[in-house]
Protein backbone atom coordinates (compact mmCIF):
# COMPACT_ATOMS: atom_id res chain seq x y z
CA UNK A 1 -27.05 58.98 48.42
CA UNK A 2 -25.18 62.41 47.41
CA UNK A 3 -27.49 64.88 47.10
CA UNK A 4 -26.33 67.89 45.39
CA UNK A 5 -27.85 71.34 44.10
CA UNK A 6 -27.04 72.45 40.77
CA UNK A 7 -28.22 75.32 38.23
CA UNK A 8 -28.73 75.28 34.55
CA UNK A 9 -25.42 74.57 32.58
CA UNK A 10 -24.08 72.90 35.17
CA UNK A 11 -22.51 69.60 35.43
CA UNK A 12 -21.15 66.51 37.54
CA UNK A 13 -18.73 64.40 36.35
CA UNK A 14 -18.84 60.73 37.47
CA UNK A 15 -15.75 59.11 37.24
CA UNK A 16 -13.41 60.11 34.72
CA UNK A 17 -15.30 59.60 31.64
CA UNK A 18 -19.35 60.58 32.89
CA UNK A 19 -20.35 63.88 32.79
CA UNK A 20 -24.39 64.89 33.78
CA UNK A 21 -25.29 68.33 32.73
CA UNK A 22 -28.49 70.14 33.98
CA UNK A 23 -29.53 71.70 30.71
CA UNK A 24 -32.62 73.26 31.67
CA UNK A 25 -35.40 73.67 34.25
CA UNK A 26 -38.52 74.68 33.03
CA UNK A 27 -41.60 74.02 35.95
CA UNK A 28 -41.10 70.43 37.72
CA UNK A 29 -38.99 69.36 34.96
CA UNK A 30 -35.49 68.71 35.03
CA UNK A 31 -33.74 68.51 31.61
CA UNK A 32 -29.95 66.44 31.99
CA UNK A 33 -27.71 65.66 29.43
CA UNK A 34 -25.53 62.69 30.00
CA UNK A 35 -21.96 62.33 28.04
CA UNK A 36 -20.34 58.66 28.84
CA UNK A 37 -18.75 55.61 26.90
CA UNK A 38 -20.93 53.63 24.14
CA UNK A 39 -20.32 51.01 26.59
CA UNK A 40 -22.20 52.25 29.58
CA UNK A 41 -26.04 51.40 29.69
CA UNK A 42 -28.20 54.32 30.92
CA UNK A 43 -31.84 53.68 31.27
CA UNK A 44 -34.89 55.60 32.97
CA UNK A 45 -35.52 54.88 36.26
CA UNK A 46 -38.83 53.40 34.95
CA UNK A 47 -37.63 51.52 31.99
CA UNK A 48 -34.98 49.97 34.48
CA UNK A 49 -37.58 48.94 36.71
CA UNK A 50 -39.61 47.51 34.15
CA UNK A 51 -36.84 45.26 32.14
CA UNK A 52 -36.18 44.29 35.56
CA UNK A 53 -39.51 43.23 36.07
CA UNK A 54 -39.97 41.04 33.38
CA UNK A 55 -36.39 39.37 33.32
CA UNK A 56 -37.90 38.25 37.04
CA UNK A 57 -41.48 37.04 35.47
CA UNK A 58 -39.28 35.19 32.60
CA UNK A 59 -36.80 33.69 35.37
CA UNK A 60 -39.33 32.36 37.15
CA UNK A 61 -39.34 29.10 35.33
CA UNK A 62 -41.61 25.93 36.60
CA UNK A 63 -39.29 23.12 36.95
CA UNK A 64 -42.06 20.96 36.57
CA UNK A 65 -42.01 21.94 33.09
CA UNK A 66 -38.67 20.36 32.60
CA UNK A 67 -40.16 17.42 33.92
CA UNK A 68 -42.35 16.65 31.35
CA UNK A 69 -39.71 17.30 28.71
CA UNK A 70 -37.77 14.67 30.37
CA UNK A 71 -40.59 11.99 29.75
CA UNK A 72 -39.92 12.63 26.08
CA UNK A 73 -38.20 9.79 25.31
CA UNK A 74 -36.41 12.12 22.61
CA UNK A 75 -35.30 14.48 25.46
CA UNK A 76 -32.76 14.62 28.37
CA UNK A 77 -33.21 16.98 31.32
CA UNK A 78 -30.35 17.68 33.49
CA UNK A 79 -31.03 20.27 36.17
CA UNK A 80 -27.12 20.31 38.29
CA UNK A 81 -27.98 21.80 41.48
CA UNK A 82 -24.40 21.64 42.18
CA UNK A 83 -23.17 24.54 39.62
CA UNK A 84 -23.26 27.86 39.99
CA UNK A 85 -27.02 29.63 40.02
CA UNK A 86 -27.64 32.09 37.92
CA UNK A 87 -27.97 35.80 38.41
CA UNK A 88 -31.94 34.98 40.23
CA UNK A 89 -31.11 31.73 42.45
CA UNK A 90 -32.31 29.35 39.82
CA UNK A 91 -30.40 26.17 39.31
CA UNK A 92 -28.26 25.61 35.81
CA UNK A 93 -30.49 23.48 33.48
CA UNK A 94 -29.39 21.62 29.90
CA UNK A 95 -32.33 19.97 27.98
CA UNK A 96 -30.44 18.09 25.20
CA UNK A 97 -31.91 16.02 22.23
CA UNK A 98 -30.83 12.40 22.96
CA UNK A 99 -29.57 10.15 20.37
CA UNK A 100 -31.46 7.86 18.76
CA UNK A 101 -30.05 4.02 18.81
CA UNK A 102 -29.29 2.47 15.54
CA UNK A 103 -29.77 -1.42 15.89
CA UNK A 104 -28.06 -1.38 12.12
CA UNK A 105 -24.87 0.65 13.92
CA UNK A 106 -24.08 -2.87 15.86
């Protein structure tokens, strides 16, 4: 980690196209105002942690569930342990409606 000292209306640039600038220091509070690209996500330290959080909880999927879709008869489970994972380890799943037969359609 850089660590570096700074004083009110001062700034770091990141990059070419970041720029942080202290904008005041009032107590134990650090005011910074941040200047980058639409593009570029910049969250809290906090928020970021808890987004994080829950994208974890919601990843955390019981297969089992699947399972019981599969039993459906109007459901197919595929889990392809084979493909890539995604961003958390977890396998790629497809749950697809399956197709009814038409005895007529013969």
């Amino acid at each position: 980690m850089l660590v570096l000292a700074r004083k009110s209306n001062e700034s770091i640039n990141i990059g070419d196209d970041i720029v942080i600038t202290v904008l005041s220091i009032e107590g134990g509070t650090v005011k910074l105002g941040v200047e980058a690209p639409k593009e570029v996500k910049l969250l809290r330290g906090e928020v970021y942690e808890r987004i994080t959080k829950a994208n974890l909880e919601a990843a955390d999927t019981d297969f089992n569930f699947f399972n019981t879709l599969a039993a459906d008869s109007m459901v197919a489970v595929q889990v392809d342990q084979s493909a890539s994972v995604t961003a958390c380890d977890r396998p790629v799943v497809s749950v697809t409606r399956k197709r009814k037969k038409n005895p007529e359609s013969r």
